[in-house]
C-alpha atoms as a PDB file:
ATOM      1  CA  UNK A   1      -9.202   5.520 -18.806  1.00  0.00           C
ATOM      2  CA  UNK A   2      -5.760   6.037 -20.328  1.00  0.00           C
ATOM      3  CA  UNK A   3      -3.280   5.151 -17.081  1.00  0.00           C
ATOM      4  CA  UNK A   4       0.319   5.521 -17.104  1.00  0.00           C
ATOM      5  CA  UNK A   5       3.203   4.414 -14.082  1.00  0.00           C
ATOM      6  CA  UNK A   6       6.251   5.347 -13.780  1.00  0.00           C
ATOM      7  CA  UNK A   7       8.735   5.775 -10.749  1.00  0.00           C
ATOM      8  CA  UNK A   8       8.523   9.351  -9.247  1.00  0.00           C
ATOM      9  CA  UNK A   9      11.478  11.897  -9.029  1.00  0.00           C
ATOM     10  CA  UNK A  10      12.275  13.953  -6.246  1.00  0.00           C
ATOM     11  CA  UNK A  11      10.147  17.137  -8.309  1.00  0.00           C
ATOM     12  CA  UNK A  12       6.869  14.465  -7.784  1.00  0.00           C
ATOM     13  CA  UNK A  13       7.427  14.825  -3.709  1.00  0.00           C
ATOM     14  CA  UNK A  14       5.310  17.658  -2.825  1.00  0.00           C
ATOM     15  CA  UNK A  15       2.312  16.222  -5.346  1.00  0.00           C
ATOM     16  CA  UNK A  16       3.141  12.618  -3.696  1.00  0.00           C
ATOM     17  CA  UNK A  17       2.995  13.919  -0.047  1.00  0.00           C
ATOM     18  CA  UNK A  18      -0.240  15.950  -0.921  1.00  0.00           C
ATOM     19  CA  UNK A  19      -2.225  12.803  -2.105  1.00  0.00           C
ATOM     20  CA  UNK A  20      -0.854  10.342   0.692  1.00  0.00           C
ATOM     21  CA  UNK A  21      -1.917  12.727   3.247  1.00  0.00           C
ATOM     22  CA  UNK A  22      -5.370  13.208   1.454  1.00  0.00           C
ATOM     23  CA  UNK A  23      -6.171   9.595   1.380  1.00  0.00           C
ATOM     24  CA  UNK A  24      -4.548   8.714   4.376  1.00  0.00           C
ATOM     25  CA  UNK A  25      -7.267  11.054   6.285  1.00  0.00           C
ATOM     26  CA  UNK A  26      -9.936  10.091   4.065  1.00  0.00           C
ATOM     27  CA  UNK A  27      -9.194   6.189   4.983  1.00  0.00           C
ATOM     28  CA  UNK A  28      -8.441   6.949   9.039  1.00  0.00           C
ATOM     29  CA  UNK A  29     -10.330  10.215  10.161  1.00  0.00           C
ATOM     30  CA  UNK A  30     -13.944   8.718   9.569  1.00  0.00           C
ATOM     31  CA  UNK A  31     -15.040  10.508  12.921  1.00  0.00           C
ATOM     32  CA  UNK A  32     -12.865  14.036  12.045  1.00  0.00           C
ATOM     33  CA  UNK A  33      -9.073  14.636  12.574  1.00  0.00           C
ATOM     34  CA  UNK A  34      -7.914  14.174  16.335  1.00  0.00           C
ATOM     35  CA  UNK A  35      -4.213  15.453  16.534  1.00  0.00           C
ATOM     36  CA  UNK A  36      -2.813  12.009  16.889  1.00  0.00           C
ATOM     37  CA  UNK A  37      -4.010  11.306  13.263  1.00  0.00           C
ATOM     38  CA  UNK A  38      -2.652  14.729  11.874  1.00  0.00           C
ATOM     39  CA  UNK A  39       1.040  14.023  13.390  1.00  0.00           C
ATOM     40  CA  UNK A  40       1.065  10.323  11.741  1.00  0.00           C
ATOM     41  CA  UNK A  41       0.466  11.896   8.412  1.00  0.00           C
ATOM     42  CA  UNK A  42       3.033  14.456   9.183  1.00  0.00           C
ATOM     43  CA  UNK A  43       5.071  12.448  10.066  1.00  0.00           C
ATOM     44  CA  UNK A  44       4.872   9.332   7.671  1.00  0.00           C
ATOM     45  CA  UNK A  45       4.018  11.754   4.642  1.00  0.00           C
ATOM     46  CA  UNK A  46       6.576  14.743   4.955  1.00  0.00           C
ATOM     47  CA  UNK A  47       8.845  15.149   2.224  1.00  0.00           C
ATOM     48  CA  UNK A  48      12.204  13.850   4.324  1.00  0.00           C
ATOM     49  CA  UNK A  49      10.319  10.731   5.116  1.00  0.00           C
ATOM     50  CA  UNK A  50       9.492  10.659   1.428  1.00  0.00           C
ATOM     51  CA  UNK A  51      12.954  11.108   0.016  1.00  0.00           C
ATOM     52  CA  UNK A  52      14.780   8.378   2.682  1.00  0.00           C
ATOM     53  CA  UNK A  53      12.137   5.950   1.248  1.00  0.00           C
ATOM     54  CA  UNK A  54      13.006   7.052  -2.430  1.00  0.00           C
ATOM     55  CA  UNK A  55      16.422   6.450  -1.311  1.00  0.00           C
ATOM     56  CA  UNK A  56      15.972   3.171   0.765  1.00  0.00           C
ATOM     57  CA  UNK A  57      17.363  -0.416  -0.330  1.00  0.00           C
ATOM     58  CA  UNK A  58      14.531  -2.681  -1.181  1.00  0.00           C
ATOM     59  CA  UNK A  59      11.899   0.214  -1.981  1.00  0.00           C
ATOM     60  CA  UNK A  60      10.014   0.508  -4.879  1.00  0.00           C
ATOM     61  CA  UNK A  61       7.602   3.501  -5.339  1.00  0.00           C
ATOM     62  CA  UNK A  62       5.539   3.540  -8.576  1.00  0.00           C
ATOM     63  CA  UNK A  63       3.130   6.741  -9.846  1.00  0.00           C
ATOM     64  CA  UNK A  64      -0.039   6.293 -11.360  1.00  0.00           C
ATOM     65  CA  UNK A  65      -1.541   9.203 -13.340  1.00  0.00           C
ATOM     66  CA  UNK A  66      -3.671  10.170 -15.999  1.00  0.00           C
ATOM     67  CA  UNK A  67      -3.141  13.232 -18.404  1.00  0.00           C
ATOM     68  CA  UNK A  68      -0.036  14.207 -16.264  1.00  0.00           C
ATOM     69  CA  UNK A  69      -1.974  14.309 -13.027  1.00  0.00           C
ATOM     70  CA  UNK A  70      -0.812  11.718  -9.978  1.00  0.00           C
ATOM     71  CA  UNK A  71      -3.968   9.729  -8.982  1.00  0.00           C
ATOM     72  CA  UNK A  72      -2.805   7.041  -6.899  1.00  0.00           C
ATOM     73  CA  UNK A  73       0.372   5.233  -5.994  1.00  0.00           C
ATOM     74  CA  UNK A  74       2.210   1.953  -4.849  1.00  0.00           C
ATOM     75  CA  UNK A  75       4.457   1.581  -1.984  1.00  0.00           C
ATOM     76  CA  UNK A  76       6.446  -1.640  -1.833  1.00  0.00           C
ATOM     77  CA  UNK A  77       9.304  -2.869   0.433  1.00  0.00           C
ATOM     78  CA  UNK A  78      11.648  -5.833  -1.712  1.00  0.00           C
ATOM     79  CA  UNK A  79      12.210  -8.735   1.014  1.00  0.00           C
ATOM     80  CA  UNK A  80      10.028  -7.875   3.357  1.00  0.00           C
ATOM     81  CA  UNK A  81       8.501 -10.965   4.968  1.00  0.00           C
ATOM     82  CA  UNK A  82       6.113 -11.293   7.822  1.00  0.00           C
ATOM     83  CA  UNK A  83       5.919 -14.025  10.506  1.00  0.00           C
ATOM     84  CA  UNK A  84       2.312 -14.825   8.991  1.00  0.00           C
ATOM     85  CA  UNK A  85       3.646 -15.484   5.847  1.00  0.00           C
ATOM     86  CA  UNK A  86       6.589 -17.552   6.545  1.00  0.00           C
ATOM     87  CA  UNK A  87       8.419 -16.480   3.097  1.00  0.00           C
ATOM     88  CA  UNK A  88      12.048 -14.938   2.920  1.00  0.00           C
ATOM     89  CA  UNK A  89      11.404 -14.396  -0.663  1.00  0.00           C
ATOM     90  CA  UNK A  90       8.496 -11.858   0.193  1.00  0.00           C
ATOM     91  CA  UNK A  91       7.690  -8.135  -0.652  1.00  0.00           C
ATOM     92  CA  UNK A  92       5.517  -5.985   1.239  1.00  0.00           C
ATOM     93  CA  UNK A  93       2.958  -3.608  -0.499  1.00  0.00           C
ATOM     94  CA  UNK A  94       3.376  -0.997   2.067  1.00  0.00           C
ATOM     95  CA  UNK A  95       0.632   1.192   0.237  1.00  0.00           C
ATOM     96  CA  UNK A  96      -1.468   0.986  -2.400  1.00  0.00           C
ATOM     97  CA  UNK A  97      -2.999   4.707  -2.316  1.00  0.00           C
ATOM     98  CA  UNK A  98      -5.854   5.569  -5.094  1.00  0.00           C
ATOM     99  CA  UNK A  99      -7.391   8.717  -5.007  1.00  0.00           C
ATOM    100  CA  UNK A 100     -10.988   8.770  -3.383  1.00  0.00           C
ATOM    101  CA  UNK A 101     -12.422  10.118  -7.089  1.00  0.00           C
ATOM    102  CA  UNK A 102     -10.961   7.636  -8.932  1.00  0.00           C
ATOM    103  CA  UNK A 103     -11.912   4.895  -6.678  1.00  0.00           C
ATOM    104  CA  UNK A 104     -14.048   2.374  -8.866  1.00  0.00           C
ATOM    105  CA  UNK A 105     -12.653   2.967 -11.788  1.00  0.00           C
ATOM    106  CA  UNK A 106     -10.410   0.312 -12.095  1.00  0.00           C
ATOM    107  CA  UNK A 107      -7.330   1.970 -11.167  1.00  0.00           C
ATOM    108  CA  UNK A 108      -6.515  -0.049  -8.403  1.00  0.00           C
ATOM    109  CA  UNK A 109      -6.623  -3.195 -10.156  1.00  0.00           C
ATOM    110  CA  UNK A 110      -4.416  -1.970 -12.531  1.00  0.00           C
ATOM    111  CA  UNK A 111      -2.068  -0.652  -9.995  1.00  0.00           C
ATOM    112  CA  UNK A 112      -2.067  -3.582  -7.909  1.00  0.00           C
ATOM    113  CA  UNK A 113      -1.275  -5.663 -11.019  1.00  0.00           C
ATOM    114  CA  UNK A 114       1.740  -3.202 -11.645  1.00  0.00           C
ATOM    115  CA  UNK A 115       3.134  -3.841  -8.012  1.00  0.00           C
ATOM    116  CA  UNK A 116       2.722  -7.612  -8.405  1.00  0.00           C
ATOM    117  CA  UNK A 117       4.879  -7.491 -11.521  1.00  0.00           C
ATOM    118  CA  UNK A 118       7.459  -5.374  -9.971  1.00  0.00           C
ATOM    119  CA  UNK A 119       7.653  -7.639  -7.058  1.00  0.00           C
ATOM    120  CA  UNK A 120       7.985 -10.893  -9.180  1.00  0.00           C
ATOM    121  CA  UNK A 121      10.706  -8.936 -10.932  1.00  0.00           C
ATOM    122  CA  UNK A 122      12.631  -8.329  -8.015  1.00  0.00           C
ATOM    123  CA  UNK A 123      12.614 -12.289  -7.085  1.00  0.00           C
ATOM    124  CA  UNK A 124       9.621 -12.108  -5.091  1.00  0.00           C
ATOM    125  CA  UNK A 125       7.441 -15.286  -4.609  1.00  0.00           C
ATOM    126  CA  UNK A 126       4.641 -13.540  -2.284  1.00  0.00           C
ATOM    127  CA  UNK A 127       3.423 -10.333  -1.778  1.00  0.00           C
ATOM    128  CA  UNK A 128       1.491  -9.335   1.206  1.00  0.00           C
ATOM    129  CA  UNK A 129      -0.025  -6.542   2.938  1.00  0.00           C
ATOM    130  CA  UNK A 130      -1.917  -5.276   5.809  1.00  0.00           C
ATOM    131  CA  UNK A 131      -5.738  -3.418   5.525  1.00  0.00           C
ATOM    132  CA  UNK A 132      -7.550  -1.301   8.277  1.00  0.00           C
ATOM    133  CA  UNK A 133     -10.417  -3.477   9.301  1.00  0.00           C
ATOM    134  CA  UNK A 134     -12.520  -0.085   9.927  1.00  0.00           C
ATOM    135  CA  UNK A 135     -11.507   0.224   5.647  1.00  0.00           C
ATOM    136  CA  UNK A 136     -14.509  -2.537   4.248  1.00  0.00           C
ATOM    137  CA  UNK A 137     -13.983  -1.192   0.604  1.00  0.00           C
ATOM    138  CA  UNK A 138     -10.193  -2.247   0.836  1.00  0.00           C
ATOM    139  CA  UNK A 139     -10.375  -5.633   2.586  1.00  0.00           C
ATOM    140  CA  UNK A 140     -13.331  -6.421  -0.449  1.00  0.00           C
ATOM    141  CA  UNK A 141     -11.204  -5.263  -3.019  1.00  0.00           C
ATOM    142  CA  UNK A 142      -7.854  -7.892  -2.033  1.00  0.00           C
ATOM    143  CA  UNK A 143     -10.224 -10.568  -1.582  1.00  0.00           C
ATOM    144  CA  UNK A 144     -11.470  -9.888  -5.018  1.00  0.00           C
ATOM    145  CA  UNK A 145      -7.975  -9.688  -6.080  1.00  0.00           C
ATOM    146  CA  UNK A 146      -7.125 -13.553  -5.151  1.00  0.00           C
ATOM    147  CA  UNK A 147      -5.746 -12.319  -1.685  1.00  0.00           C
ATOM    148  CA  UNK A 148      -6.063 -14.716   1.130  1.00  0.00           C
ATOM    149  CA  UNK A 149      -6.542 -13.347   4.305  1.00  0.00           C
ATOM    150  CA  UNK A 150      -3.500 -14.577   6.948  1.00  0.00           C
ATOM    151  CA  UNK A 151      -4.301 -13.417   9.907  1.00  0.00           C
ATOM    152  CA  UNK A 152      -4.286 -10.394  12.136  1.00  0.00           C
ATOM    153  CA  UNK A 153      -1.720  -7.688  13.121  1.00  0.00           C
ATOM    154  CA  UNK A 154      -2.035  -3.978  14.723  1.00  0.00           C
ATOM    155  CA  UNK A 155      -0.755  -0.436  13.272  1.00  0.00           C
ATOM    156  CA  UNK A 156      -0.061   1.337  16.770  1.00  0.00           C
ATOM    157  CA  UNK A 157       0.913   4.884  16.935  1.00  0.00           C
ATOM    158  CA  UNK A 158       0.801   7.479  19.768  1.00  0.00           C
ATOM    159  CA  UNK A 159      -1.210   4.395  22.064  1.00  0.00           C
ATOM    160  CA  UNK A 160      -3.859   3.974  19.473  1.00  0.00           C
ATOM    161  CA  UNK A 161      -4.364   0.425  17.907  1.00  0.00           C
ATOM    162  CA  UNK A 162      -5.520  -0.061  15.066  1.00  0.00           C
ATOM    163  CA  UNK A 163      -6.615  -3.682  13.492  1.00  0.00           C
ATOM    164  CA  UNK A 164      -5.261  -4.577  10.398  1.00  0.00           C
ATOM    165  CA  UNK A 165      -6.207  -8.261   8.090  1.00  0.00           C
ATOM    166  CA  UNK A 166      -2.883  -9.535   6.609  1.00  0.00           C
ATOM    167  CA  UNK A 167      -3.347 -10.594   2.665  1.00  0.00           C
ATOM    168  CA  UNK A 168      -0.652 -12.344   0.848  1.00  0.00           C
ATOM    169  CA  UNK A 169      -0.978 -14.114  -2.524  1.00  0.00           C
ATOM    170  CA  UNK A 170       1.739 -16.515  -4.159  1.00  0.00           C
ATOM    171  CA  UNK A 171       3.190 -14.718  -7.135  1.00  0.00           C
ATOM    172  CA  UNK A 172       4.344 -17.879  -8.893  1.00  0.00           C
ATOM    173  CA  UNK A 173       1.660 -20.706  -8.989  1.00  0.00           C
ATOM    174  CA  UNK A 174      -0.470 -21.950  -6.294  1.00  0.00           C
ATOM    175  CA  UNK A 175      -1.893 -19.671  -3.807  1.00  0.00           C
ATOM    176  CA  UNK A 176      -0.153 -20.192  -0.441  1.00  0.00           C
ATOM    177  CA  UNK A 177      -2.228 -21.568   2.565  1.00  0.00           C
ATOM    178  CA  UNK A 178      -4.524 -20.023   4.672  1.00  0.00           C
ATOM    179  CA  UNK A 179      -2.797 -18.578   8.162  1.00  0.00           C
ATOM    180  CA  UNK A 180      -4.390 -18.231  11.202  1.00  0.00           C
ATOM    181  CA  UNK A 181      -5.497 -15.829  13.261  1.00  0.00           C
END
């Protein structure tokens, strides 16, 4: 599969905001879309909350498509550190967002691979993230990855809670320790 990345431009918004919102639903509304759900994605997805993070110190956004067409993206937040990671020299991969029919296909892996390189370009020793424990596929594809589960944390909007694992894996050598929960 030929792959290309590349940063995204303020034309790529309304094609970014189309496939966030796609597999944000597909990931989250496994019983159907309650309003709740349908207002995060507004809100997190529309194309103001898209620019200010285009625009944001720290962020790094990187496209992934194939003959011209976005297929998935990476979200990632320069010296973002977590209290289960205990690293000031940490990014956060925010989002790692692959399109549900190119799933399997090795374009995660390859995207995931981009965002590590960006991070260890920006000075990063660690990057982390947090995945949906409803989301099986994604907490089997970081493990796979060399990820080492940290510990626990919640995603809370609009009084719903939802469990999320923490990954993080050392960018530069030895893979840092195992947290607890």
């Amino acid at each position: 599969m030929s792959l290309s990345f590349r940063p995204p431009t303020n034309a790529d918004l309304p094609s970014l905001r189309a496939l966030a919102i796609q597999v944000f639903l597909d990931t989250y509304a496994t019983e159907g879309i309650r309003p709740s759900l349908a207002r995060e994605a507004e809100q997190q997805f529309s194309i103001a909350a898209l620019q200010a993070e285009l625009e944001r110190a720290g962020s790094r956004i990187v496209l992934a498509e194939q003959a011209e067409h976005l297929i998935a993206f990476a979200q990632l937040s320069v010296g973002t550190g977590h209290e289960l990671v205990g690293e000031a020299a940490a990014t956060e991969l925010a989002r790692l967002y692959v399109q549900a029919l190119f799933q399997r296909r090795g374009v995660g892996r390859r995207l995931l691979a981009h965002a590590e390189t960006l991070a260890r370009a920006a000075g990063s020793a660690t990057l982390w993230l947090t995945a949906w424990v409803g989301n099986a596929p994604a907490l089997a594809f970081y493990r796979r990855q060399g990820y080492r589960e940290l510990g626990s944390t919640v995603y809370a909007f609009e009084g719903e809670r939802y469990e999320n694992r923490l990954f993080a894996k050392s960018l530069e050598g030895p893979d840092i320790p195992r947290g607890k929960d």
